[in-house]
N, C-alpha and C. Protein backbone atom coordinates (compact mmCIF):
# COMPACT_ATOMS: atom_id res chain seq x y z
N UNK A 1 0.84 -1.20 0.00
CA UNK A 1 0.00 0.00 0.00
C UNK A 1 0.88 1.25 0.00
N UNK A 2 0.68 2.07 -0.80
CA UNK A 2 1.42 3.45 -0.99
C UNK A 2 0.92 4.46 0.47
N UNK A 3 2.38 4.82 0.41
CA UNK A 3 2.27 5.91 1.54
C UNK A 3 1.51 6.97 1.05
N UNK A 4 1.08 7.76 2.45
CA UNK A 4 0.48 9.20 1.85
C UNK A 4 1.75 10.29 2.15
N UNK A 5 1.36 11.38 1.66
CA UNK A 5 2.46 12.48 1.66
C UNK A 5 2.51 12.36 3.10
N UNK A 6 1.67 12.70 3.66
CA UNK A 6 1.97 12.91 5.49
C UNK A 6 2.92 11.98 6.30
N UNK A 7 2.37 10.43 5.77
CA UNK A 7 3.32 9.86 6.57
C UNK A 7 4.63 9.63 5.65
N UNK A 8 4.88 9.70 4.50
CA UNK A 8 6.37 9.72 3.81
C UNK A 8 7.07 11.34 4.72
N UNK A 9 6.34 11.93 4.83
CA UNK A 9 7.09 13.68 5.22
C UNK A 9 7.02 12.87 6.65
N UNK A 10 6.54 12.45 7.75
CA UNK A 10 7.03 12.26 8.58
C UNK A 10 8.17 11.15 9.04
N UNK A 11 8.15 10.12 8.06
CA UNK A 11 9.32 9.00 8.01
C UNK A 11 10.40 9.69 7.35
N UNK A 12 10.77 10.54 6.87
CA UNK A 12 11.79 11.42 6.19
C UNK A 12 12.03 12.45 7.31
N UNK A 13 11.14 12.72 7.85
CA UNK A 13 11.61 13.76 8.91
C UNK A 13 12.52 13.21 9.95
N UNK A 14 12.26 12.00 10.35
CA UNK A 14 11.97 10.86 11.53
C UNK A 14 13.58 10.48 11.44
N UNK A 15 13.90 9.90 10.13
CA UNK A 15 14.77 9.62 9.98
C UNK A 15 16.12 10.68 10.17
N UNK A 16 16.07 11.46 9.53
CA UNK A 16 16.74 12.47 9.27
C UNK A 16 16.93 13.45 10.57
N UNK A 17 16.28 13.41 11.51
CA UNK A 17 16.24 13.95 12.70
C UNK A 17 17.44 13.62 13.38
N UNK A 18 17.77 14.90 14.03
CA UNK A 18 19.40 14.34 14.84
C UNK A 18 19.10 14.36 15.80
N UNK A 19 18.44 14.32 16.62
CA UNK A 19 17.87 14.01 17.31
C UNK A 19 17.70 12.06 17.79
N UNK A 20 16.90 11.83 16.74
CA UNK A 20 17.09 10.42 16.61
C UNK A 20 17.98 9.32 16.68
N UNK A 21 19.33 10.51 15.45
CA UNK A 21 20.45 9.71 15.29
C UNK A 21 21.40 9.81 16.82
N UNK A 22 20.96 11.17 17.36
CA UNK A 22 21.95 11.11 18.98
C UNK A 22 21.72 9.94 19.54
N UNK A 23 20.32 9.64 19.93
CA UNK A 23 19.65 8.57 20.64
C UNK A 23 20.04 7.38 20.44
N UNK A 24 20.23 7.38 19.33
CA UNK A 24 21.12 6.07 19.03
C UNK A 24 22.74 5.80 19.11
N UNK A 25 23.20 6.62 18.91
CA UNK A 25 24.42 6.55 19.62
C UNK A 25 24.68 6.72 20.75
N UNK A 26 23.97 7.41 21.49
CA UNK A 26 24.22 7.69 22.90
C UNK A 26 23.12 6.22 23.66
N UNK A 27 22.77 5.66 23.07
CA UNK A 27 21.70 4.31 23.84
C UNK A 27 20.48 4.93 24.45
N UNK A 28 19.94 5.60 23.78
CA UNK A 28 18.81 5.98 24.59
C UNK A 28 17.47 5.85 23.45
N UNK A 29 16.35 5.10 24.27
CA UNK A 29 15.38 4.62 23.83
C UNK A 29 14.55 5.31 23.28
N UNK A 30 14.65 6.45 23.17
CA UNK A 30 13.24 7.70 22.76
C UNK A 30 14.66 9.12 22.58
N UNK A 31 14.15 9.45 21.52
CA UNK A 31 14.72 11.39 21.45
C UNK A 31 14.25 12.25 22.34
N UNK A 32 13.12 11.69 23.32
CA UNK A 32 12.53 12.54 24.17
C UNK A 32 13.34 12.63 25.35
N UNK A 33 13.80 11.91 25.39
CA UNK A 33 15.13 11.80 26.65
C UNK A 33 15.79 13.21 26.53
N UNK A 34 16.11 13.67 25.37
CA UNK A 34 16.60 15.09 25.17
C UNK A 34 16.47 15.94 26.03
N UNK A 35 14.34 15.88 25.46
CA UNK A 35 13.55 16.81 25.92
C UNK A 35 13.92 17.16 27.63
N UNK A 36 13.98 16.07 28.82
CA UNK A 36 14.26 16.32 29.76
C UNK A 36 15.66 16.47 30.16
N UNK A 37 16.18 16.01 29.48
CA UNK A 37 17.48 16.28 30.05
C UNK A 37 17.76 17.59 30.04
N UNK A 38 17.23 18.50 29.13
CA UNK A 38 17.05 19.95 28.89
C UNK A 38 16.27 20.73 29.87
N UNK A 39 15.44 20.52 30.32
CA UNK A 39 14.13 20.64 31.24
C UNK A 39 15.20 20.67 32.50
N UNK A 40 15.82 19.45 32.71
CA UNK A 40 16.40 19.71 34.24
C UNK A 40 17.97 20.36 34.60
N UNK A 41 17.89 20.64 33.36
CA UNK A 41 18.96 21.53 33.37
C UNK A 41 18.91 22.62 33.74
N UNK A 42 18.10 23.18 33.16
CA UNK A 42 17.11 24.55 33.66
C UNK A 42 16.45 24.77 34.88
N UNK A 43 15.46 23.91 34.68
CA UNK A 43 14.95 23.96 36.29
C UNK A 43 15.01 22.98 37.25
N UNK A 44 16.43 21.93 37.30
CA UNK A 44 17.06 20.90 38.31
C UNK A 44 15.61 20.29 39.29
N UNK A 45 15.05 20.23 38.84
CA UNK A 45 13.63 18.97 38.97
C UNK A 45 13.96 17.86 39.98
N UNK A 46 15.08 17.46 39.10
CA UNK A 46 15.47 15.65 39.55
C UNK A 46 16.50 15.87 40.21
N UNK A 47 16.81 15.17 41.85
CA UNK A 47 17.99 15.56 41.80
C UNK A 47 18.25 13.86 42.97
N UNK A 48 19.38 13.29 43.14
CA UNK A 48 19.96 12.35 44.11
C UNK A 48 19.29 12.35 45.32
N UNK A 49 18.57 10.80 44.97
CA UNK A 49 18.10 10.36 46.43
C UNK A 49 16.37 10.75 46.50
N UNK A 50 15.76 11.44 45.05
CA UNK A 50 14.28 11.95 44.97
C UNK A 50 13.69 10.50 44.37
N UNK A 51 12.20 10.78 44.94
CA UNK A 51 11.47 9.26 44.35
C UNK A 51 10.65 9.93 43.02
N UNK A 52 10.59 9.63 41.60
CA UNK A 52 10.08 10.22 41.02
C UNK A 52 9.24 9.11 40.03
N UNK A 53 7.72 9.80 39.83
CA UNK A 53 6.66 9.35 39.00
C UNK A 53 6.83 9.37 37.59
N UNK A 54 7.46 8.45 36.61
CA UNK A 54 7.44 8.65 35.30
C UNK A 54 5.52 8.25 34.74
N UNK A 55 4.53 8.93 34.13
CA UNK A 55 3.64 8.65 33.80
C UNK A 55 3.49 8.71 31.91
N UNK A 56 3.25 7.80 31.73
CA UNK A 56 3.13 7.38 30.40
C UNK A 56 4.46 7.44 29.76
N UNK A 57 5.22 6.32 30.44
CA UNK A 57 6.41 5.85 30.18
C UNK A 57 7.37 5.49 28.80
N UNK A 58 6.45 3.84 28.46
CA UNK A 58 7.09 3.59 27.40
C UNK A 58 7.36 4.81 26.30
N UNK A 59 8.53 4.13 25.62
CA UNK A 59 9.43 3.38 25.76
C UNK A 59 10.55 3.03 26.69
N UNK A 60 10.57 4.10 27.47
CA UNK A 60 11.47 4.16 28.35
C UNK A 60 12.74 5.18 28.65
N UNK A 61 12.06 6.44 27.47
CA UNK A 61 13.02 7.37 27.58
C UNK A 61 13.72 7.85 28.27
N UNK A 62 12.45 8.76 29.39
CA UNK A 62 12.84 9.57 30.08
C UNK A 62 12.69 8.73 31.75
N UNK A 63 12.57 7.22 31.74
CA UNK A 63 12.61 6.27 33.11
C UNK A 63 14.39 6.25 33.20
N UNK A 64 15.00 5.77 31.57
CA UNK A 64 16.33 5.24 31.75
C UNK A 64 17.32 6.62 31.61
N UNK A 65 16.85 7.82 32.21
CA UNK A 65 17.86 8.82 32.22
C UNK A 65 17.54 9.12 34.11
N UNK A 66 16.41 9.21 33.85
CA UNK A 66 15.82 9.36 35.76
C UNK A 66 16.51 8.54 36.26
N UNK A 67 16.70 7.34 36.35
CA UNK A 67 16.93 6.37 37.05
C UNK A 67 18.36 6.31 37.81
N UNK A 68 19.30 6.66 36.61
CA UNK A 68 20.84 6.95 37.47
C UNK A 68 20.99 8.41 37.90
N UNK A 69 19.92 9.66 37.32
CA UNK A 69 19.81 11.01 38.44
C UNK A 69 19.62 10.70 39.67
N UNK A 70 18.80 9.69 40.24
CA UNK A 70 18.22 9.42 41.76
C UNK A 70 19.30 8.69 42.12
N UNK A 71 19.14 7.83 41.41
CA UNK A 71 20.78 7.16 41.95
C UNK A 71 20.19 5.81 42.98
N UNK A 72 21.11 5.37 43.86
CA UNK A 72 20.75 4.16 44.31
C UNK A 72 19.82 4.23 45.56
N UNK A 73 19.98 5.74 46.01
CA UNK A 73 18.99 6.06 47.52
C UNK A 73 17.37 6.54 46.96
N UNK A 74 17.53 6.96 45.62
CA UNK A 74 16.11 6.98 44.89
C UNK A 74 15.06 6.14 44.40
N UNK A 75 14.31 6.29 44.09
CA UNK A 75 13.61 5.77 43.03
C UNK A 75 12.60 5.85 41.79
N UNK A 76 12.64 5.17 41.01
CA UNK A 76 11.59 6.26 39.58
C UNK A 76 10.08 4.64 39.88
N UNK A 77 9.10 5.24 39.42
CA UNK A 77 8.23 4.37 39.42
C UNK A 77 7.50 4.91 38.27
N UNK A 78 7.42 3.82 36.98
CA UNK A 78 7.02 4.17 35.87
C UNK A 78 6.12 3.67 35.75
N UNK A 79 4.88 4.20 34.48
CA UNK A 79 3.44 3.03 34.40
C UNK A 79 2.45 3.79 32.70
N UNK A 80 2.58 3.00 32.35
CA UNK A 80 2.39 3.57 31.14
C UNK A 80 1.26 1.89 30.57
N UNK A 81 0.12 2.37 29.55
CA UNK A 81 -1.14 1.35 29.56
C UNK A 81 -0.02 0.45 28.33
N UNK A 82 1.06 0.78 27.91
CA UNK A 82 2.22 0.06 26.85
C UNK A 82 2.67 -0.47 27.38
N UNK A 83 3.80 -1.83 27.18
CA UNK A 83 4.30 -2.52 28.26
C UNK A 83 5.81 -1.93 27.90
N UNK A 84 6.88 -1.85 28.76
CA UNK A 84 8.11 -1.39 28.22
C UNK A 84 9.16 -2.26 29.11
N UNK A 85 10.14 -2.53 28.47
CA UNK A 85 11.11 -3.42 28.36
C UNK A 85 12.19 -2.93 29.95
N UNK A 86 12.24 -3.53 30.64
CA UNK A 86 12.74 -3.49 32.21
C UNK A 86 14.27 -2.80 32.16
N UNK A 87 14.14 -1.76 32.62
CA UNK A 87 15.31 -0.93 32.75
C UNK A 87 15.51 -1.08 34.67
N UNK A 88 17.08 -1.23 35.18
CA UNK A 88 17.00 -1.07 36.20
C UNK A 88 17.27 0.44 36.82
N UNK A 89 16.87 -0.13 38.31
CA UNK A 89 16.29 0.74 39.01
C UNK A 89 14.98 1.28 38.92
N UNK A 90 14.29 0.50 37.98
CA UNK A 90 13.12 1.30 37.82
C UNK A 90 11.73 0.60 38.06
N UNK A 91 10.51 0.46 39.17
CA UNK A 91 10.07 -0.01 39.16
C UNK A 91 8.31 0.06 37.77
N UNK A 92 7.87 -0.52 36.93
CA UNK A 92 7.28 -0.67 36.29
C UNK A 92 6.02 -1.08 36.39
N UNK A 93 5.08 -0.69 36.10
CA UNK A 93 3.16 -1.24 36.74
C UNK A 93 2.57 -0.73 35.25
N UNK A 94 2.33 -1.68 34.53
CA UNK A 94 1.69 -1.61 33.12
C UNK A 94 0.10 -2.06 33.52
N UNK A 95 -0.80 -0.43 32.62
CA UNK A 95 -1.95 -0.72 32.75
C UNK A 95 -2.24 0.51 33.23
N UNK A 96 -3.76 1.28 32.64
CA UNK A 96 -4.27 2.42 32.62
C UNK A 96 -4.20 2.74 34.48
N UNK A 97 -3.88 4.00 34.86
CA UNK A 97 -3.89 4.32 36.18
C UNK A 97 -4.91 5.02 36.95
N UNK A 98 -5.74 5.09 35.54
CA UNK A 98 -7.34 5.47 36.11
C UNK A 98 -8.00 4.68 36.95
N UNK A 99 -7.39 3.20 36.82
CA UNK A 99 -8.39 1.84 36.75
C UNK A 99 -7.91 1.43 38.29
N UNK A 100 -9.06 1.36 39.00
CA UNK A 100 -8.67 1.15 40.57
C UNK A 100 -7.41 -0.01 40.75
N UNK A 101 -7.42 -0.90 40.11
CA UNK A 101 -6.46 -2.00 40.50
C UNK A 101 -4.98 -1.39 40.46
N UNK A 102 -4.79 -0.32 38.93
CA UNK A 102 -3.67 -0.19 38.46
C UNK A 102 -3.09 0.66 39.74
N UNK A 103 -4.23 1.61 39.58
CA UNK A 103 -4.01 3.07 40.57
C UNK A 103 -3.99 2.39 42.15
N UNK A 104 -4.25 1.12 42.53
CA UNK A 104 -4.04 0.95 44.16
C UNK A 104 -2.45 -0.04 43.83
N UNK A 105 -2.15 -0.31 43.11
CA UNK A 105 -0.56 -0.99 42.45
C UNK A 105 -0.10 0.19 42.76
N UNK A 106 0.12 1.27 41.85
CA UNK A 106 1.20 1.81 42.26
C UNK A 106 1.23 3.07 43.51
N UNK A 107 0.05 3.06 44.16
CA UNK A 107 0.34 3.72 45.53
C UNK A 107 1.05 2.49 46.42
N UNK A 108 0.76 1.40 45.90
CA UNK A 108 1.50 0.10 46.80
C UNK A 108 3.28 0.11 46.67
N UNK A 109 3.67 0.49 45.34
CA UNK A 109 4.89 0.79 45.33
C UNK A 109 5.61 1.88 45.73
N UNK A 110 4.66 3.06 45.96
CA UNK A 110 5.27 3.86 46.62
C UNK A 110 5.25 4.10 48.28
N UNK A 111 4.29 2.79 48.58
CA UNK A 111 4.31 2.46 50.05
C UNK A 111 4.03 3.52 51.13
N UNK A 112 2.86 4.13 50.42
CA UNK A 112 2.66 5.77 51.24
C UNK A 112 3.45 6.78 51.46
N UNK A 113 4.80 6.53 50.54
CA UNK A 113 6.15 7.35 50.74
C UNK A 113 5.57 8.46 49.55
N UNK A 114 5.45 10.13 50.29
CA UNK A 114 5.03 10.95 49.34
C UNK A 114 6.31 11.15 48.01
N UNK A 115 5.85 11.44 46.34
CA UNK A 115 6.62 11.39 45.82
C UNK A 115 7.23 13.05 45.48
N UNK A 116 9.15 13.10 44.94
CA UNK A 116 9.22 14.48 44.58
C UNK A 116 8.59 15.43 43.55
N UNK A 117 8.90 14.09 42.41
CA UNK A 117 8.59 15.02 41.50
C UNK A 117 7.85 13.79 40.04
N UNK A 118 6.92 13.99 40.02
CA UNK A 118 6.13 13.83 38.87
C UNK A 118 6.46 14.31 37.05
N UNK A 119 5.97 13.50 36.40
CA UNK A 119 6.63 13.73 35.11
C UNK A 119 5.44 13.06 34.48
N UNK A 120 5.56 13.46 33.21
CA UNK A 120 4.26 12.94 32.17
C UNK A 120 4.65 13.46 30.64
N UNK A 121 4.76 12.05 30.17
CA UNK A 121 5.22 12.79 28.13
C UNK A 121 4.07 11.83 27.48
N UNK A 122 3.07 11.39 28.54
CA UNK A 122 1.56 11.47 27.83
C UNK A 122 1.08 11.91 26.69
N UNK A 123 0.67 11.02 25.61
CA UNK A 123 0.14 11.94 24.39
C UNK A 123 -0.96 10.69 23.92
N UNK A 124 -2.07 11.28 23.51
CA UNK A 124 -3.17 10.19 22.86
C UNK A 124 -2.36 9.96 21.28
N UNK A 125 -3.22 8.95 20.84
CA UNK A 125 -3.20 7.96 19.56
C UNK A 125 -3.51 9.16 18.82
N UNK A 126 -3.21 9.57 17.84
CA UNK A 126 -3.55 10.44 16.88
C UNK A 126 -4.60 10.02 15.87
N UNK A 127 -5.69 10.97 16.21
CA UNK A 127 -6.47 10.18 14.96
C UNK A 127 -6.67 11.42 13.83
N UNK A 128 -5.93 12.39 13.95
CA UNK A 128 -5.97 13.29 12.28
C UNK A 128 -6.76 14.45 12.32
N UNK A 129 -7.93 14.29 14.05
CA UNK A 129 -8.98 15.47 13.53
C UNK A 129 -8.66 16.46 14.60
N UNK A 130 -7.89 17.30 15.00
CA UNK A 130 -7.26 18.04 15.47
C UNK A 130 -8.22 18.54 16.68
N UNK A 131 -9.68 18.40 16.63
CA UNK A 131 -10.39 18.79 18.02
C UNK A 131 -10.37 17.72 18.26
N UNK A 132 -10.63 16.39 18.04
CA UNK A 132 -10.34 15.03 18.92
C UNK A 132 -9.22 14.81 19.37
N UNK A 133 -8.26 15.42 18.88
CA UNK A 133 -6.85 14.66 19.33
C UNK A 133 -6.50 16.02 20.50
N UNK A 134 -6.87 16.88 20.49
CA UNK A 134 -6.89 17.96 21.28
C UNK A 134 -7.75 17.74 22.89
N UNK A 135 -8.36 17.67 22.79
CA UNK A 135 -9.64 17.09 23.35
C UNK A 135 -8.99 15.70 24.42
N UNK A 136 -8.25 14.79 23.36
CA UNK A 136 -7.49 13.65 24.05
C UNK A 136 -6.73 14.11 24.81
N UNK A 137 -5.53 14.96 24.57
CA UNK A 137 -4.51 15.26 24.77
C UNK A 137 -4.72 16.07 26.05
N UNK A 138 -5.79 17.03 26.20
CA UNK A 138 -5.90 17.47 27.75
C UNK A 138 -6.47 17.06 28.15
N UNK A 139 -7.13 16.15 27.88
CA UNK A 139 -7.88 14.50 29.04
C UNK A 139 -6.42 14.18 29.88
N UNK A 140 -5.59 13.95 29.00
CA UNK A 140 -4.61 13.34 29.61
C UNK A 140 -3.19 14.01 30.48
N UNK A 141 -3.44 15.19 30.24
CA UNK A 141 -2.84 16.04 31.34
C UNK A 141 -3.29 16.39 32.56
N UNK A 142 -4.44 16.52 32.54
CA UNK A 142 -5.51 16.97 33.53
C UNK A 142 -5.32 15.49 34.17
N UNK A 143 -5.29 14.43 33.48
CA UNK A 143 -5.14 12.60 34.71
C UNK A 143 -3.54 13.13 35.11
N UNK A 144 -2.69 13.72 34.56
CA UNK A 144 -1.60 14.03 35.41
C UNK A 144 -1.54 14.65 36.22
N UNK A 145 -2.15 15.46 36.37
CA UNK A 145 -2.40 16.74 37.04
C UNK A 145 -2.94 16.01 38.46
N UNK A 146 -3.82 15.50 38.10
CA UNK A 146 -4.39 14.74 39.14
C UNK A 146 -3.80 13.80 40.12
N UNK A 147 -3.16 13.18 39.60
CA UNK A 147 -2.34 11.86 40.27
C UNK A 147 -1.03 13.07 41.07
N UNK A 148 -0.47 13.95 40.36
CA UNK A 148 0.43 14.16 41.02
C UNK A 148 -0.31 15.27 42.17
N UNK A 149 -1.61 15.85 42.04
CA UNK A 149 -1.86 16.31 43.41
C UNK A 149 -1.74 15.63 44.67
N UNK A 150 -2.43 13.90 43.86
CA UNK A 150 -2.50 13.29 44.78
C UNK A 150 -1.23 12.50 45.82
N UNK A 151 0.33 12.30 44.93
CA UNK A 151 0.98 11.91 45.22
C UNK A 151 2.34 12.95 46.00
N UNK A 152 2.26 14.14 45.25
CA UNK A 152 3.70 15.03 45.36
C UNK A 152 3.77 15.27 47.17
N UNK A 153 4.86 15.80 47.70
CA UNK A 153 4.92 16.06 48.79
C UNK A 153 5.00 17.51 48.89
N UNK A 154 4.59 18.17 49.73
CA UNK A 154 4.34 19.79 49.39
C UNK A 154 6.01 20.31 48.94
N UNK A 155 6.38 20.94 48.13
CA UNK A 155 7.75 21.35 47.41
C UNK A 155 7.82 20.83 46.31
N UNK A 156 7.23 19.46 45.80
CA UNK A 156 7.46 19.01 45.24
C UNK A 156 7.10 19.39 43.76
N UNK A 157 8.01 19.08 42.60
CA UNK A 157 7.45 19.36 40.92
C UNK A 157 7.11 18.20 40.29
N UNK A 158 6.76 19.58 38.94
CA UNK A 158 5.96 18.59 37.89
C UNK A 158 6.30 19.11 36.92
N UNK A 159 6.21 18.09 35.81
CA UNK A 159 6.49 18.33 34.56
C UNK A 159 5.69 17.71 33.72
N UNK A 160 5.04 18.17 32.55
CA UNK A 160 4.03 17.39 31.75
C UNK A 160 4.52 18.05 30.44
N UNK A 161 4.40 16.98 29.19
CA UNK A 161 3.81 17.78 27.86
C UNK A 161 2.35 18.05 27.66
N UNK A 162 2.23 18.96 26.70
CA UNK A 162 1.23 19.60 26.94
C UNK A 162 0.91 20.13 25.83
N UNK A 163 -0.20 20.02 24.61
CA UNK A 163 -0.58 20.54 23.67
C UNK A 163 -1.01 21.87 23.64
N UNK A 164 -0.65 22.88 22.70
CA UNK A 164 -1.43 24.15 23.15
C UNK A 164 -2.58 23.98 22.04
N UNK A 165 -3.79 24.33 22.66
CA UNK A 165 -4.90 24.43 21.84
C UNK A 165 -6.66 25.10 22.87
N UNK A 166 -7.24 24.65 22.01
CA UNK A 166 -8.43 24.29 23.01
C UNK A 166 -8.54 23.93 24.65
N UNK A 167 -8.60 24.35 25.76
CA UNK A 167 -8.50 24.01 27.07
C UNK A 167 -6.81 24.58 27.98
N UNK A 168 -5.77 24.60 26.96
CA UNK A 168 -5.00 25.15 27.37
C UNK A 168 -4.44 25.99 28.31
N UNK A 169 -5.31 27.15 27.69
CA UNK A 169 -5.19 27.98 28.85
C UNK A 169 -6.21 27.98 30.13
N UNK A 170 -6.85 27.17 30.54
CA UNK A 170 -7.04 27.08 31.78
C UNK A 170 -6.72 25.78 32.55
N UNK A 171 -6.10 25.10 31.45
CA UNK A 171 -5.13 23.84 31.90
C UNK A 171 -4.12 24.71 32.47
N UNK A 172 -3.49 26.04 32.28
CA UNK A 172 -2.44 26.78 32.57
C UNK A 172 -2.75 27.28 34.08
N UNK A 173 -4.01 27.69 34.19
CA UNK A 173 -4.20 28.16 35.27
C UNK A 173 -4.39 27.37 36.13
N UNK A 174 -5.35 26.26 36.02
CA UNK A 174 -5.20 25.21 36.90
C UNK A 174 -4.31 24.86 37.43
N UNK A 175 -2.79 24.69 36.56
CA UNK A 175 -1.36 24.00 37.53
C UNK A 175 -1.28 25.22 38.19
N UNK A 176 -1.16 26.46 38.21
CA UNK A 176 -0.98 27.65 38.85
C UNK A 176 -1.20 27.46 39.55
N UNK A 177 -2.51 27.12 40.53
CA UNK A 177 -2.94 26.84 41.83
C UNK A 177 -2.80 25.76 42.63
N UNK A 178 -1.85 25.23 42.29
CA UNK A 178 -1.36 24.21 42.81
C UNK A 178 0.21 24.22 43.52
N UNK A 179 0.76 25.79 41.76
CA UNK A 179 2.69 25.13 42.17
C UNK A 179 2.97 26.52 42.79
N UNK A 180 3.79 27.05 43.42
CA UNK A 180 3.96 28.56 43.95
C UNK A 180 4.73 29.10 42.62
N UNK A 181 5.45 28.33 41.62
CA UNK A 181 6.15 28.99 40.27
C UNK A 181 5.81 27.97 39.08
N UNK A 182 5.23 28.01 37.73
CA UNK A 182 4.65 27.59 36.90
C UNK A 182 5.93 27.76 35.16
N UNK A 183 6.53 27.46 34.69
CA UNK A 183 7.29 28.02 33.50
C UNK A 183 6.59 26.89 32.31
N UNK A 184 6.99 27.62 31.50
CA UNK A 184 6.73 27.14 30.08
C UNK A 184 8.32 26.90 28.70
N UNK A 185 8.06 25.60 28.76
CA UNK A 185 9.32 25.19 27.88
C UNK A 185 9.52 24.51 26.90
N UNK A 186 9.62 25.11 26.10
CA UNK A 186 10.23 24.65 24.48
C UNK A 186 11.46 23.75 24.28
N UNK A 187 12.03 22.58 24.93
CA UNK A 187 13.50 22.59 24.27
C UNK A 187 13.42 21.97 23.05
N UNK A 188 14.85 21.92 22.62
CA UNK A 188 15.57 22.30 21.30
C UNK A 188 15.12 20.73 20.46
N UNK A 189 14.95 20.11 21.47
CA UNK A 189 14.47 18.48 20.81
C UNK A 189 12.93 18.57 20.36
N UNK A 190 12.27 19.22 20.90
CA UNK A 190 10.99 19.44 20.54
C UNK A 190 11.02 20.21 18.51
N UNK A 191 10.67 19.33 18.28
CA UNK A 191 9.89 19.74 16.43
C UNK A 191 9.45 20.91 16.66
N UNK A 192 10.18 21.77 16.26
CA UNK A 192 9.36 23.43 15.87
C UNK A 192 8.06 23.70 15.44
N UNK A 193 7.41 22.62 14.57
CA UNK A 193 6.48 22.33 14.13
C UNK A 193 5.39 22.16 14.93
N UNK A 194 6.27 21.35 15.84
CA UNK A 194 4.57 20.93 16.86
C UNK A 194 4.36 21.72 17.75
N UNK A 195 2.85 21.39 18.35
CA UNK A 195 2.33 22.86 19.36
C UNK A 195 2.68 21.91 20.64
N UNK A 196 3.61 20.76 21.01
CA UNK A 196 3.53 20.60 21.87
C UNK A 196 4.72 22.02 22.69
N UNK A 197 4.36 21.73 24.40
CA UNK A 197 5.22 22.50 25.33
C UNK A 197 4.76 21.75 26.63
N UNK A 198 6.12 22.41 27.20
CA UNK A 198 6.21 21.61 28.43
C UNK A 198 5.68 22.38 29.91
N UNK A 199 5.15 22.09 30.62
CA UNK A 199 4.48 22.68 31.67
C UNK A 199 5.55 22.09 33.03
N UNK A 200 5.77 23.20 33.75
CA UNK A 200 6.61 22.95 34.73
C UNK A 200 6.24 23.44 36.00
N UNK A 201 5.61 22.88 36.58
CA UNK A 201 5.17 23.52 38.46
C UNK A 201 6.29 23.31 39.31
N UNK A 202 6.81 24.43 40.06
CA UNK A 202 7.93 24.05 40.93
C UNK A 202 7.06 24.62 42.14
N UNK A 203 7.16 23.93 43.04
CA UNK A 203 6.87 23.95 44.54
C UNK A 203 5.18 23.78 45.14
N UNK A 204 5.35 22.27 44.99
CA UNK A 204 3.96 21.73 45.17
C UNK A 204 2.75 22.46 46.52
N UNK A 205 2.09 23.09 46.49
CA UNK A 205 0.99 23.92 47.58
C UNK A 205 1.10 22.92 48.56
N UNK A 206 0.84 21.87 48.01
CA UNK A 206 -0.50 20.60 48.83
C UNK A 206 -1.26 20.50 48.53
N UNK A 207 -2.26 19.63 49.52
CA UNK A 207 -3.56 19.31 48.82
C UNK A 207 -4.73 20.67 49.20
């Protein structure tokens, strides 16, 4: 079956991305790994000895860069409805976290121990029609948003991608009332193209 222009322009992009080609030389499972490694450079998020929430994990980008930041007194606890291939140090719970079983799993792994810092590179299935996939896409920030009210320890951050569109901006305001400082971040791994951005709450209120 013949490609369409869209997906030939994105397998040409894909490829050709240096991004991609870093990732592969440097062993890292996703180009999104970039994305944070950039993120905590800036605003040092992650740091030795923090327990941190990877949400919507696979492949395992941004679990197998967390994992030696925390180091051996830390821990990352990843969970994504994809199954992804066992990186250590990292504990793993495959299966939607909406779903009482999944969501009482991994408060079990974190053993009532409040977490630092929360993370989410969450994105729905693309289906082409730009208010559905919009629509998806802050469904699924807003379940981040959520889990990490429920989990962070007051100081604690967050980091999510985040589509700009429809709901946006009061997806914006919403983390506001939650973090005492809120930034907005573009890095350099991110496709110019896309409206994604990264949402950053530093210093968790509480509940």
């Amino acid at each position: 079956m013949a490609r369409s222009k869209t997906s030939k322009k994105w397998l040409d992009e894909h490829v050709n991305d240096p991004y991609v080609k870093r990732a592969q030389i440097d062993g890292y499972r996703s180009r999104a790994s970039y994305k944070l490694i950039e993120i905590n450079e800036k605003d040092k998020l992650i740091r030795p000895g923090n327990v941190v929430m990877d949400l919507g994990s696979a492949p395992g980008g941004w679990s197998q860069i967390v994992a030696p930041w925390v180091g051996d007194k830390g821990r990352t606890i990843a969970s994504d409805i994809l199954p992804m291939d066992a990186l250590a140090g990292v504990t793993f719970i495959q299966g939607d976290f909406t779903e009482e079983a999944v969501f009482d799993e991994i408060m079990a792994s974190i053993n009532g121990e409040p977490v630092d810092v929360v993370i989410s590179d969450m994105a729905p299935n693309i289906s082409g029609v730009n208010a559905t996939d919009q629509y998806s896409s802050m469904y699924l920030v807003e379940l981040a948003l959520d889990m990490a009210r429920s989990v962070l320890k007051p100081g604690g951050h967050f980091c999510a991608k985040v589509f700009q569109g429809v709901g946006y901006e009061e997806y914006l305001k919403d983390v506001r009332s939650s973090f005492d400082k809120v930034l907005i971040r573009k890095p350099a791994a991110s496709r110019p193209r896309s409206r994604e951005v990264y949402i950053v709450g530093k210093g968790f209120k509480g509940q």
